[in-house]
N, C-alpha and C. Protein backbone atom coordinates (compact mmCIF):
# COMPACT_ATOMS: atom_id res chain seq x y z
N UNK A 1 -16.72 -99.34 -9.99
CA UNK A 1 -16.85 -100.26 -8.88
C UNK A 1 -16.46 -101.66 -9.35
N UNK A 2 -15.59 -101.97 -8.83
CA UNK A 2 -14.97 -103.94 -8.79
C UNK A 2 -16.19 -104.40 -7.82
N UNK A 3 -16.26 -105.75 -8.37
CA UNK A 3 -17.50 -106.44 -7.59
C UNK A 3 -16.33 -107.74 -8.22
N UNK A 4 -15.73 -108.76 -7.40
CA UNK A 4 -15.40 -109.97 -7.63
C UNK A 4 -15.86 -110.85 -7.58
N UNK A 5 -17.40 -111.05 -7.34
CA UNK A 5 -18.10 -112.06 -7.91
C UNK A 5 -18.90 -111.91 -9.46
N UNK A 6 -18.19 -110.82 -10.17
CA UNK A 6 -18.88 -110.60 -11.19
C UNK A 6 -18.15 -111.32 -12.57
N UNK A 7 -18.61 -111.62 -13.32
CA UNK A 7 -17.80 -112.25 -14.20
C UNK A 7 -17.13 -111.14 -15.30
N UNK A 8 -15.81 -110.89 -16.34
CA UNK A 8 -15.52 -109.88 -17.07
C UNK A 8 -16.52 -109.22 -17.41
N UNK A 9 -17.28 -109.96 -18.06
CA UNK A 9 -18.47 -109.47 -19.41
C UNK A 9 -19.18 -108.17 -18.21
N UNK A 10 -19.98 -109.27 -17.18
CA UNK A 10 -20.71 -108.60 -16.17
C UNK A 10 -20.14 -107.42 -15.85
N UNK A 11 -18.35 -107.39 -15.60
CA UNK A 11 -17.89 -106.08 -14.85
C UNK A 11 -17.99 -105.22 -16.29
N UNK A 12 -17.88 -105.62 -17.28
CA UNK A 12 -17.88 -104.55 -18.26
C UNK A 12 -19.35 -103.56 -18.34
N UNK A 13 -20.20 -104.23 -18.31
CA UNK A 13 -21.54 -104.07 -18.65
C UNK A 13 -21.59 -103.02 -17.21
N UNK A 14 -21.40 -103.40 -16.16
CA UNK A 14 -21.63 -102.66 -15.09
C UNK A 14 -20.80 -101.04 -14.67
N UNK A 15 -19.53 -101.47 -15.40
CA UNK A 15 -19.54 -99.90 -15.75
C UNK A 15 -19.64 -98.97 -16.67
N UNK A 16 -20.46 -99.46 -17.57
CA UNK A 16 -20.82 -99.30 -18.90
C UNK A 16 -22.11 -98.29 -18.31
N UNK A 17 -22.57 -99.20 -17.17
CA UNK A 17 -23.97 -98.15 -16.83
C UNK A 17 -23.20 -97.09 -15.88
N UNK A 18 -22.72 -97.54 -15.35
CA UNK A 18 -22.04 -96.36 -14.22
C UNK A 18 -21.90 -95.10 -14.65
N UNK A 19 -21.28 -95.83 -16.08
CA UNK A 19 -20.59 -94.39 -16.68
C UNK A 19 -21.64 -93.58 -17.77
N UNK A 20 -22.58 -94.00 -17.40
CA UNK A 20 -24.15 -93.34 -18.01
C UNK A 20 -24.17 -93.51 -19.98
N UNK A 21 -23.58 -94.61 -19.82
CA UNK A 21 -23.35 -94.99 -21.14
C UNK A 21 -24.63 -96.09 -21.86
N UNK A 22 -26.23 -95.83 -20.91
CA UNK A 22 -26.62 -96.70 -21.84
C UNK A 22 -28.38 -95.32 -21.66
N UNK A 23 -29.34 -95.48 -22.59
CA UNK A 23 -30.18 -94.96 -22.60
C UNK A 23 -31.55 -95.73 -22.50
N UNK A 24 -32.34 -95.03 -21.72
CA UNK A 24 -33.63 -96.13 -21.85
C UNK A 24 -34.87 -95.37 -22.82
N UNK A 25 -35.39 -96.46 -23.22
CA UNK A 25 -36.52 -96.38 -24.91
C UNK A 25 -37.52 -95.25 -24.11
N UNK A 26 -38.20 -94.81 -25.09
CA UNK A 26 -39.09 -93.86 -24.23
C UNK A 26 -40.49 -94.86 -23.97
N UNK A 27 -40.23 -96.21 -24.60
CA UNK A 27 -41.47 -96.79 -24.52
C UNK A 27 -41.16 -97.97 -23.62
N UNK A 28 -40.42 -97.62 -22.23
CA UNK A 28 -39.66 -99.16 -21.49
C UNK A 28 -41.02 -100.15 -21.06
N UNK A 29 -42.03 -99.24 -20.42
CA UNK A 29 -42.64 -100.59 -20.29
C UNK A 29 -43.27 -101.89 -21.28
N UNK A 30 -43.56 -101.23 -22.46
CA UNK A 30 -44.53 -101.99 -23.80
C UNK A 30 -43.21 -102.69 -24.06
N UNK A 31 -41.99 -102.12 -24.25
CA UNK A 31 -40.22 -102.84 -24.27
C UNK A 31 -40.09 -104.39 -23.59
N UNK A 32 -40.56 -103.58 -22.09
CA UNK A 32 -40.59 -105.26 -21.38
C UNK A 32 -41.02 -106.05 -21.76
N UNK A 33 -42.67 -105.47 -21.69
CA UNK A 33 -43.74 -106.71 -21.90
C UNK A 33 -43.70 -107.43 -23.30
N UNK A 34 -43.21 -106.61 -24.35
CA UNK A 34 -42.47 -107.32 -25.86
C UNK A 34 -41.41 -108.35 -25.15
N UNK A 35 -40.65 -107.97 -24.28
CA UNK A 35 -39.38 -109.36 -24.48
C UNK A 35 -39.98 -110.44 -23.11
N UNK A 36 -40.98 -110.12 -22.51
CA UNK A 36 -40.90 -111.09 -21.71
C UNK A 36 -41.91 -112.09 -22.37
N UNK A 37 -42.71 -111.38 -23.20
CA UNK A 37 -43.79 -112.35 -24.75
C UNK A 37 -42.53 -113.22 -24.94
N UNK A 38 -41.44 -112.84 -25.94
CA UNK A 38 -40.52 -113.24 -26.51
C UNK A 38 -40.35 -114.67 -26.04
N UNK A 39 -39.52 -113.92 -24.39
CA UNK A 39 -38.80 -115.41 -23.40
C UNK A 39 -40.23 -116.32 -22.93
N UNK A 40 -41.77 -115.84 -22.70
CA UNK A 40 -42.77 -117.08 -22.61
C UNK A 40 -42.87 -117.88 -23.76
N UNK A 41 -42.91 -117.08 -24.75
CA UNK A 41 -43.20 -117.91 -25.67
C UNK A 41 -41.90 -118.69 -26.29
N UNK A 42 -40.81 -118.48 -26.05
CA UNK A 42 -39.41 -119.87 -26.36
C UNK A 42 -39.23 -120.24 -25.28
N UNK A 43 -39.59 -120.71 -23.99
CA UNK A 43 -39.80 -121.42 -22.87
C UNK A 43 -40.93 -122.46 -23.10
N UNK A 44 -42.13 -121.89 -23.71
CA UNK A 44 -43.12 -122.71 -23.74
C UNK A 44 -43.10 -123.98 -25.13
N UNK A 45 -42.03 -123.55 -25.39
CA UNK A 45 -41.85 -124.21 -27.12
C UNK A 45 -40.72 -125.11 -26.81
N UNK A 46 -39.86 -125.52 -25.78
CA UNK A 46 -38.52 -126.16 -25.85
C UNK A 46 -38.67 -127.52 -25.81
N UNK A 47 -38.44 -128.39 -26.02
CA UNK A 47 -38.42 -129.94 -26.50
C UNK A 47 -37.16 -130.21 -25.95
N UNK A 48 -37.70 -131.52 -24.87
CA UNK A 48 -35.86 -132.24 -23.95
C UNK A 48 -36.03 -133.36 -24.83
N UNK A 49 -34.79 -133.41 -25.62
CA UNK A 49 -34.34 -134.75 -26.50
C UNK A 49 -32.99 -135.45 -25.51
N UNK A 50 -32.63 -136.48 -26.25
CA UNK A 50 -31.86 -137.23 -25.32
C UNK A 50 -30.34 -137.32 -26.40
N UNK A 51 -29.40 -137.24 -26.36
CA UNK A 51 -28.64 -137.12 -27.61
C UNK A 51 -27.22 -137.65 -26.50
N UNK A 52 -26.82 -139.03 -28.20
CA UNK A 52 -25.54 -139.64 -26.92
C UNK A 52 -24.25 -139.17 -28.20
N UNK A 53 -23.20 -138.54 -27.70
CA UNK A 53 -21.95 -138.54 -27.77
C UNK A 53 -21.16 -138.86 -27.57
N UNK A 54 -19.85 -139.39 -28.63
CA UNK A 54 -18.55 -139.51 -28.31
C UNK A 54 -17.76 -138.53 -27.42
N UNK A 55 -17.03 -139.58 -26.49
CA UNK A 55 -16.87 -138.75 -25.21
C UNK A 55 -15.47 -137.50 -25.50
N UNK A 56 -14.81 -137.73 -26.53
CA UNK A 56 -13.99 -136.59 -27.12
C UNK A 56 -15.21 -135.43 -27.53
N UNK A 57 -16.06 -135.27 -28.14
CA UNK A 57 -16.94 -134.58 -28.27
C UNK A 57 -17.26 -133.62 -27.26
N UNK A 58 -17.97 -134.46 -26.39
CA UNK A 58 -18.21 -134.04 -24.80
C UNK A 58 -17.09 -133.01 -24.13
N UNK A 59 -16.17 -133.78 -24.12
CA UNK A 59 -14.76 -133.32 -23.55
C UNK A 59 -14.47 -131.91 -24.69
N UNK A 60 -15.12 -131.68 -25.91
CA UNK A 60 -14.80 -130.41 -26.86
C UNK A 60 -15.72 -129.34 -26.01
N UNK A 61 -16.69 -130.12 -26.19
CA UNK A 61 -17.85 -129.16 -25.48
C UNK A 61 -18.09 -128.37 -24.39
N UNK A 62 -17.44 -129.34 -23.33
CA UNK A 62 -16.64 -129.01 -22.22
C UNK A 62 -15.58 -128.08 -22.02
N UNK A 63 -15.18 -127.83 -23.01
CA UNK A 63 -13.64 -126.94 -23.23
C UNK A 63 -14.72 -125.13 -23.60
N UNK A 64 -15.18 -125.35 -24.46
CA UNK A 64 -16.37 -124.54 -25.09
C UNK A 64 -17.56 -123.35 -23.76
N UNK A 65 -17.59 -124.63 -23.10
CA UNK A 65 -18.45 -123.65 -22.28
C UNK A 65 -17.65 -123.26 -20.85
N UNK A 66 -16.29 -123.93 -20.91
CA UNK A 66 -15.40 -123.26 -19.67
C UNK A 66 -14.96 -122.10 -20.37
N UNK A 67 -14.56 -122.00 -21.54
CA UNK A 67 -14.64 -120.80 -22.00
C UNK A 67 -15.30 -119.40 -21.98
N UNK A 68 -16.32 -120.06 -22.24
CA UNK A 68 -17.65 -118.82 -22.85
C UNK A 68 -18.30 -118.85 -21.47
N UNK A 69 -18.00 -119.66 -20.17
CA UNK A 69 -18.62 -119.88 -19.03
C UNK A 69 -20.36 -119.79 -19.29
N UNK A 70 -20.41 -120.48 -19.75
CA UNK A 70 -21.84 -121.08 -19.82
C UNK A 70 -21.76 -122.78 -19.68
N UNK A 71 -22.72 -123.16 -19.87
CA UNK A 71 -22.83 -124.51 -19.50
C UNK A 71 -22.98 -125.75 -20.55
N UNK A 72 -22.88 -126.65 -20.34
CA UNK A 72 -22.64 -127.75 -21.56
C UNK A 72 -23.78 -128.01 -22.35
N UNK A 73 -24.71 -127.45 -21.74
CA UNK A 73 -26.25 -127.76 -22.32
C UNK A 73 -26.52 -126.20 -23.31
N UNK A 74 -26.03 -125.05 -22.43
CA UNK A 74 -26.18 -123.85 -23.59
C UNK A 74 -25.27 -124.11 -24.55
N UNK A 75 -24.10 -124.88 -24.71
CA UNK A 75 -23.13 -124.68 -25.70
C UNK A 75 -24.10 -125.35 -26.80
N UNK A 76 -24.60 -126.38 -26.12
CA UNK A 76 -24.82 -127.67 -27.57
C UNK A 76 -26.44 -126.85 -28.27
N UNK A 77 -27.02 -126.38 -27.16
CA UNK A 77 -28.69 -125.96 -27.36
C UNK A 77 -28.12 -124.51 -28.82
N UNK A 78 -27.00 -123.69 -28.10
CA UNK A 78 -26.80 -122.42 -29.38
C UNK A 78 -25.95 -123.18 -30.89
N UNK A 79 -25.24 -124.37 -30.42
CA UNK A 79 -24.90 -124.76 -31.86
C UNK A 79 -25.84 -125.76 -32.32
N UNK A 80 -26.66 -126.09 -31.92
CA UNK A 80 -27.90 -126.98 -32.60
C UNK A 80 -28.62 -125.56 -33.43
N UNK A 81 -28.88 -124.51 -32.47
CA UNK A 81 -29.71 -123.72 -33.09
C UNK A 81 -29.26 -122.61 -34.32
N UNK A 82 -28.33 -122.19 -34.27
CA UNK A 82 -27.10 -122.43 -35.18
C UNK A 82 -27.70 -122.81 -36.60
N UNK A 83 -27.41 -124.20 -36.66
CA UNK A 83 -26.75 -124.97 -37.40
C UNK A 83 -28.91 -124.99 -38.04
N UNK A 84 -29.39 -125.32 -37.53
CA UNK A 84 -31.00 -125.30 -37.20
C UNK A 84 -31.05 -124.05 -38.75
N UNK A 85 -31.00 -123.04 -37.93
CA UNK A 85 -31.40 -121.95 -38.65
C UNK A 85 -30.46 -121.33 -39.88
N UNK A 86 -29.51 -121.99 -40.05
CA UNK A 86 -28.56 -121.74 -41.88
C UNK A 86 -29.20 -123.05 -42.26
N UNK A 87 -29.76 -123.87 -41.92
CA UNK A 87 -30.67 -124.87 -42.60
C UNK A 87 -31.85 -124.44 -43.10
N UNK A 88 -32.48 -123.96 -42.30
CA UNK A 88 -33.50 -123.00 -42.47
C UNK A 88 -33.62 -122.23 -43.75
N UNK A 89 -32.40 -121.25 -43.70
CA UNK A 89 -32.21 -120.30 -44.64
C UNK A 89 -31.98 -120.82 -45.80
N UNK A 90 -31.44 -122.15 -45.77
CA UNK A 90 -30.90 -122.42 -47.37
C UNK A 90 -32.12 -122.95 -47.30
N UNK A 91 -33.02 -123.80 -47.05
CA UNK A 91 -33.98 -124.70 -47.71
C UNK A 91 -35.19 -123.35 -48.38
N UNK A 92 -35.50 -122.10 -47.46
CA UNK A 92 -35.79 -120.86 -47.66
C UNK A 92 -35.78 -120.68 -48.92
N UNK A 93 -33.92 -120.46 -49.22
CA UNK A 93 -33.59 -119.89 -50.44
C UNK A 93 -33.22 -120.63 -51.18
N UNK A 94 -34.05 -122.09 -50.99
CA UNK A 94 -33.60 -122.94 -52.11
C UNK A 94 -32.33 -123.69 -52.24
N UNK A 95 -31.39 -123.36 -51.45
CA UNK A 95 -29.74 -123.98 -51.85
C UNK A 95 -30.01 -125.50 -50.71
N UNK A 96 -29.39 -126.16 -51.08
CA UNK A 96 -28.83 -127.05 -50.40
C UNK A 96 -28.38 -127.25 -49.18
N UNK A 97 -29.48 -127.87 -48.37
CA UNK A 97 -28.81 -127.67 -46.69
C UNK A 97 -27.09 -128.31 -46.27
N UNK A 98 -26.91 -127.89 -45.00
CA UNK A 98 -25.76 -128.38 -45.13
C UNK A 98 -25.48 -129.63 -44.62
């Protein structure tokens, strides 16, 4: 089934189920209630900072999430977090952040 308000990814995924290509856990409900813990608890944790950029920057960023069609705020929020967490790991393992 074509649905043209769906985006690639979306049409992929959608006949991905069609075509009985995905299986469900034998444990779906305890499944849910694990990821919807997950999404309360990084909703309840998010911090709005204020962060100013060079407007070439912006304009990169911009390029980034017309791409990946997400939005200018998920582009910068997944490469902060990113960049966040190989910081993480080296201070972890001792090496030198970057």
């Amino acid at each position: 089934m074509i649905d043209d308000q769906l985006t690639p990814e979306e049409q992929e995924i959608l006949e991905s189920i069609e075509n009985d290509e995905w299986l469900s856990v034998p444990n779906l409900q305890q499944e849910i209630q694990r990821y919807q813990n997950y999404a309360k608890a990084q909703l309840g944790e998010l911090q709005e900072i204020k962060v100013e950029l060079p407007s070439q920057d912006v304009q990169f960023l911009q390029a980034i999430a017309t791409q990946t069609e997400s939005s200018v705020s998920a582009v910068i929020t997944n490469l902060l977090h990113q960049f966040v967490i190989q910081n993480l790991e080296a201070v972890t393992n001792h090496d030198r952040p970057i």
